[in-house]
Each structure stands twice: as C-alpha cells, then as structure tokens.
N, C-alpha and C. Protein backbone atom coordinates (compact mmCIF):
# COMPACT_ATOMS: atom_id res chain seq x y z
N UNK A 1 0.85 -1.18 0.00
CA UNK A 1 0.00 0.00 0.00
C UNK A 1 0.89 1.24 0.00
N UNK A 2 0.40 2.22 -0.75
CA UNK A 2 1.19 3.65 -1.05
C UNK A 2 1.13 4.15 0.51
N UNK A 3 1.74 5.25 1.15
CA UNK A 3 1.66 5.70 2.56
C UNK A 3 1.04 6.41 1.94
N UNK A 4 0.76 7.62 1.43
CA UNK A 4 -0.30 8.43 1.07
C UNK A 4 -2.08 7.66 0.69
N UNK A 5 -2.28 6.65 0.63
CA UNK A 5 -3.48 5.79 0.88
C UNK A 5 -3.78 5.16 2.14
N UNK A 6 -2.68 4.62 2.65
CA UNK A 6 -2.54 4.48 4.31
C UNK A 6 -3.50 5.59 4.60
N UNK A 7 -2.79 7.02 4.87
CA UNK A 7 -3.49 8.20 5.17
C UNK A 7 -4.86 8.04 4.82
N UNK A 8 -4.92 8.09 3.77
CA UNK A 8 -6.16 8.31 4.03
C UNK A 8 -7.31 7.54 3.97
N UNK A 9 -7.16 6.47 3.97
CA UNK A 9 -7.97 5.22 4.64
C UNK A 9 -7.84 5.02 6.41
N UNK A 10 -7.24 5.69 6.80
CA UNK A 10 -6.90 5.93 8.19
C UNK A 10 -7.75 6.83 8.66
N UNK A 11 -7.64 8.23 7.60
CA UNK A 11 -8.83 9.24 8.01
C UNK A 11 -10.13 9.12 7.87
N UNK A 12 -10.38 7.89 7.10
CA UNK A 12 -12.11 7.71 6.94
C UNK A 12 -12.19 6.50 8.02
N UNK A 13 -11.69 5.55 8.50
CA UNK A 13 -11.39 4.99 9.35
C UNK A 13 -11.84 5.55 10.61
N UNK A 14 -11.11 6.62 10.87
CA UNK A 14 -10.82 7.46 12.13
C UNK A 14 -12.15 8.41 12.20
N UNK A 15 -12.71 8.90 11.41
CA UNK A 15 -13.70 9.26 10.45
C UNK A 15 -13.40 11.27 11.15
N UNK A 16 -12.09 11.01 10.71
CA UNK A 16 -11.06 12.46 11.04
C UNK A 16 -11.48 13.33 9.96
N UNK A 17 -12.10 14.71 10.10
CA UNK A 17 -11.75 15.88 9.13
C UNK A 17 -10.77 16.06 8.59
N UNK A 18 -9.80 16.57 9.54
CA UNK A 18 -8.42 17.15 9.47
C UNK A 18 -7.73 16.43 8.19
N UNK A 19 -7.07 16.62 7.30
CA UNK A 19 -5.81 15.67 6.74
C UNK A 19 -5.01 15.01 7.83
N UNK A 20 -4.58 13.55 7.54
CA UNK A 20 -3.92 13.31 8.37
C UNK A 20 -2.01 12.96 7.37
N UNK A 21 -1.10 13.28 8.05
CA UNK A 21 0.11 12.95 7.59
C UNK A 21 0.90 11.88 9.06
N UNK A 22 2.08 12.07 8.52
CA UNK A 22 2.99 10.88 9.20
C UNK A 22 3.13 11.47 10.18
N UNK A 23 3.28 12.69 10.41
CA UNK A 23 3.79 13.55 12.12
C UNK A 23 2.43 13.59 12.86
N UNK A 24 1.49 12.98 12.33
CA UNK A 24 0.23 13.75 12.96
C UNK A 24 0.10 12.25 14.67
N UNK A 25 -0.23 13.02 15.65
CA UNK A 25 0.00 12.54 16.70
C UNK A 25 -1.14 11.99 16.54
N UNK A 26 -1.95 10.69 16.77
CA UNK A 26 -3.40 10.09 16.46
C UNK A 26 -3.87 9.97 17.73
N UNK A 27 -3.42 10.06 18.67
CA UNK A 27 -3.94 9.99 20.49
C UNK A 27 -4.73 11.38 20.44
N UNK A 28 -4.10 12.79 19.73
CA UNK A 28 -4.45 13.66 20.16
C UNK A 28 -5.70 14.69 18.88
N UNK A 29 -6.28 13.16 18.07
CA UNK A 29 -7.03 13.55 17.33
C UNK A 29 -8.44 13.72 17.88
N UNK A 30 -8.93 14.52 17.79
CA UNK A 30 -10.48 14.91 18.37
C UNK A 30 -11.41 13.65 18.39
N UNK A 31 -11.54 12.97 17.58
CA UNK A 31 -12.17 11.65 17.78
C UNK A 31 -11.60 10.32 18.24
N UNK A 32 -10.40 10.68 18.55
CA UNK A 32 -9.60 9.48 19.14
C UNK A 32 -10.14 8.51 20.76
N UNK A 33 -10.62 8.06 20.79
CA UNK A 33 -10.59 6.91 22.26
C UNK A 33 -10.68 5.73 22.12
N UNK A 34 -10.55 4.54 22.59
CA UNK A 34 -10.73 3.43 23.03
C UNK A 34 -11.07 2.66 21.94
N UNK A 35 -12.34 3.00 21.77
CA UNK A 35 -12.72 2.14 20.23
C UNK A 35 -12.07 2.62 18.92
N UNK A 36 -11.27 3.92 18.66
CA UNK A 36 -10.31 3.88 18.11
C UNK A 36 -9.10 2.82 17.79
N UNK A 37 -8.69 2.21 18.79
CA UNK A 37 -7.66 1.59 18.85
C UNK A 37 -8.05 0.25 18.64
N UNK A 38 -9.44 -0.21 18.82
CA UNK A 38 -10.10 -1.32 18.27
C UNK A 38 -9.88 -1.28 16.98
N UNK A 39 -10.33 -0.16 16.05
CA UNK A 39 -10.53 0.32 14.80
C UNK A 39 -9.47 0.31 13.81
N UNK A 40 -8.44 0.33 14.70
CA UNK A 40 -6.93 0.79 14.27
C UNK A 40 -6.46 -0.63 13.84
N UNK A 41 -7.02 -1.68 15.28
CA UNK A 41 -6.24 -3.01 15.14
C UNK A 41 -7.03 -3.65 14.33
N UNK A 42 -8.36 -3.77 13.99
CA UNK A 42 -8.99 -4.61 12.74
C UNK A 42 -8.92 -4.14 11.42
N UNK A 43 -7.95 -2.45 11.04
CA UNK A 43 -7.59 -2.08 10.35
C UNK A 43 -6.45 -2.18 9.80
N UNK A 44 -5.76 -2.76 10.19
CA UNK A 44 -4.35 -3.34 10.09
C UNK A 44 -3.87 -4.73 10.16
N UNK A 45 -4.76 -5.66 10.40
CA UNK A 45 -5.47 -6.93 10.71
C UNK A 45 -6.07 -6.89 8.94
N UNK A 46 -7.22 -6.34 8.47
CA UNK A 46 -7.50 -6.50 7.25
C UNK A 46 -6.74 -6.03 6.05
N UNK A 47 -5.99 -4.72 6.46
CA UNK A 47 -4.93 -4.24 4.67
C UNK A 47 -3.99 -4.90 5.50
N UNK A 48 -3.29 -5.54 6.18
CA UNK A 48 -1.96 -5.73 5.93
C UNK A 48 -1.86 -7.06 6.68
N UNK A 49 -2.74 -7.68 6.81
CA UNK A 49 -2.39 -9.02 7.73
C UNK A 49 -1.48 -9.18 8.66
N UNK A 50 -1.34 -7.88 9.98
CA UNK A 50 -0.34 -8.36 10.65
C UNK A 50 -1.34 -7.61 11.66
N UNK A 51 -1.45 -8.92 12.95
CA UNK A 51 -2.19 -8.74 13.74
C UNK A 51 -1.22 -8.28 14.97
N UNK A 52 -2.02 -7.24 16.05
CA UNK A 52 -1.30 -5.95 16.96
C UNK A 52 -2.34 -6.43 18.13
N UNK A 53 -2.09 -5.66 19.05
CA UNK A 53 -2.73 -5.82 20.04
C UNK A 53 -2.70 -4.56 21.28
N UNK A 54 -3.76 -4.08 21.75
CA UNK A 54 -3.85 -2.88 22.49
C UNK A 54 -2.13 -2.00 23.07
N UNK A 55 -1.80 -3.13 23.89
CA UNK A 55 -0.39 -3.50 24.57
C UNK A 55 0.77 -1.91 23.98
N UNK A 56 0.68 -3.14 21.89
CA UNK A 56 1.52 -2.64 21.34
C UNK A 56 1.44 -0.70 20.68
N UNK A 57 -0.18 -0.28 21.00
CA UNK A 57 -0.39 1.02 20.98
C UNK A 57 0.22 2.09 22.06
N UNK A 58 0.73 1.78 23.24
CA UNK A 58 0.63 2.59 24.48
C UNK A 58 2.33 3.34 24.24
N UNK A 59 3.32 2.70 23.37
CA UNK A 59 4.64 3.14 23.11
C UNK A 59 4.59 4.15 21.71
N UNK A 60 3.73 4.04 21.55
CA UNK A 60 3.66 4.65 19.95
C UNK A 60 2.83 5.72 19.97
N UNK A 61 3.00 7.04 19.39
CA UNK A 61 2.38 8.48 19.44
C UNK A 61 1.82 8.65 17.56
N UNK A 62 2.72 8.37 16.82
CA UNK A 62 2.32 9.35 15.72
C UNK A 62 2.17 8.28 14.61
N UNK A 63 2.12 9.02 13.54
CA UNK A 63 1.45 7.50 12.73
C UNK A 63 2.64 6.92 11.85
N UNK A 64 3.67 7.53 11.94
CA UNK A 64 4.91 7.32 11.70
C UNK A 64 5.50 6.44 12.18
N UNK A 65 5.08 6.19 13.33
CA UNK A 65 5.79 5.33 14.16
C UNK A 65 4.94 4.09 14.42
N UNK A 66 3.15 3.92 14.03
CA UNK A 66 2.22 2.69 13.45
C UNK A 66 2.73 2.64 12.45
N UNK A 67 3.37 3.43 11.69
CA UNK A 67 3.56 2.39 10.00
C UNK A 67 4.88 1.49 10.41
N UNK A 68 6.00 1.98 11.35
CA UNK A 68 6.66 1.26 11.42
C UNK A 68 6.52 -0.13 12.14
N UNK A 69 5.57 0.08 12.93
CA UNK A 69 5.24 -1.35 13.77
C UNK A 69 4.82 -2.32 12.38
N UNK A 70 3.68 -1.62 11.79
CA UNK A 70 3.45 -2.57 10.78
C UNK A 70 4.18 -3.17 9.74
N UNK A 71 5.11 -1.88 9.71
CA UNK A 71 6.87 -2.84 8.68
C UNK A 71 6.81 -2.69 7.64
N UNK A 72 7.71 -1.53 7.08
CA UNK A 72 7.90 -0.93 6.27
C UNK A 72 8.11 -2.04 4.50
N UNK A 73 7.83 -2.84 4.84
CA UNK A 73 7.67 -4.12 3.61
C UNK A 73 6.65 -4.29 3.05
N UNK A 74 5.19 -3.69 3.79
CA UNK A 74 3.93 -3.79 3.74
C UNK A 74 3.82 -2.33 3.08
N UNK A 75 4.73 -1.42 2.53
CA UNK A 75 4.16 -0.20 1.59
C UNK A 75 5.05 0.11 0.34
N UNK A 76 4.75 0.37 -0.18
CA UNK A 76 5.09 0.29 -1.85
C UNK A 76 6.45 1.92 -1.78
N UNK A 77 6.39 3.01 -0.95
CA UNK A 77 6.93 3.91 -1.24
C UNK A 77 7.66 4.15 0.19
C-alpha cells in the first residue's frame, strides 16, 4: 500500500476531518478513544495481515511510528 493511501484510509477509518500525515499525533485527534484503537487493530489486521494488540499502541504516538510497527515491507513507497 502507497503511505499516502494508508493516510487516508486511516482518516475515513478514524472518520477524522483534518488531513492526516505521518507527524500527525493520532492519540491527540479529536475523535480518538478506546474504540479507536479497536478500529486501528482490525484495520491493520484486514490491509496488511499483521495482527497488533492494544499492549503494542501505548509506546507509539504518531502514525509514523504505526507504519513502522506494521513494517515498512507492507508499503510500496
């Protein structure tokens, strides 16, 4: 997957106004809580088949740093 589609399948996901990019902190997005992070993990679970778990959200701030959990092998750019 392109990181610029990441984005923004993340933002309809998230069901975020804002644009979202790689610096953007996702804890501190206006619609962000709990079932977010549900949302996040069956979202990453379905485009990229690599299953996460709450745990692995609590070290990680920006979405820069979820693409890397998910592993930079899983995006085309």
């Amino acid at each position: 997957m392109k990181t610029q589609d990441f984005l923004e399948k993340l933002q309809d996901e998230l069901e975020e106004d804002n644009t979202l990019s790689l610096d953007t902190k996702f804890k501190e997005l206006e619609n962000y809580d709990s079932m977010s992070v549900l949302s996040l993990i069956v979202f990453i679970d379905e485009n990229f088949g690599k299953k996460l778990d709450t745990k692995q959200f609590k070290d990680i701030n920006t979405l820069q740093e979820l693409k890397g959990l998910i592993g930079a092998e899983n995006f085309e750019d």
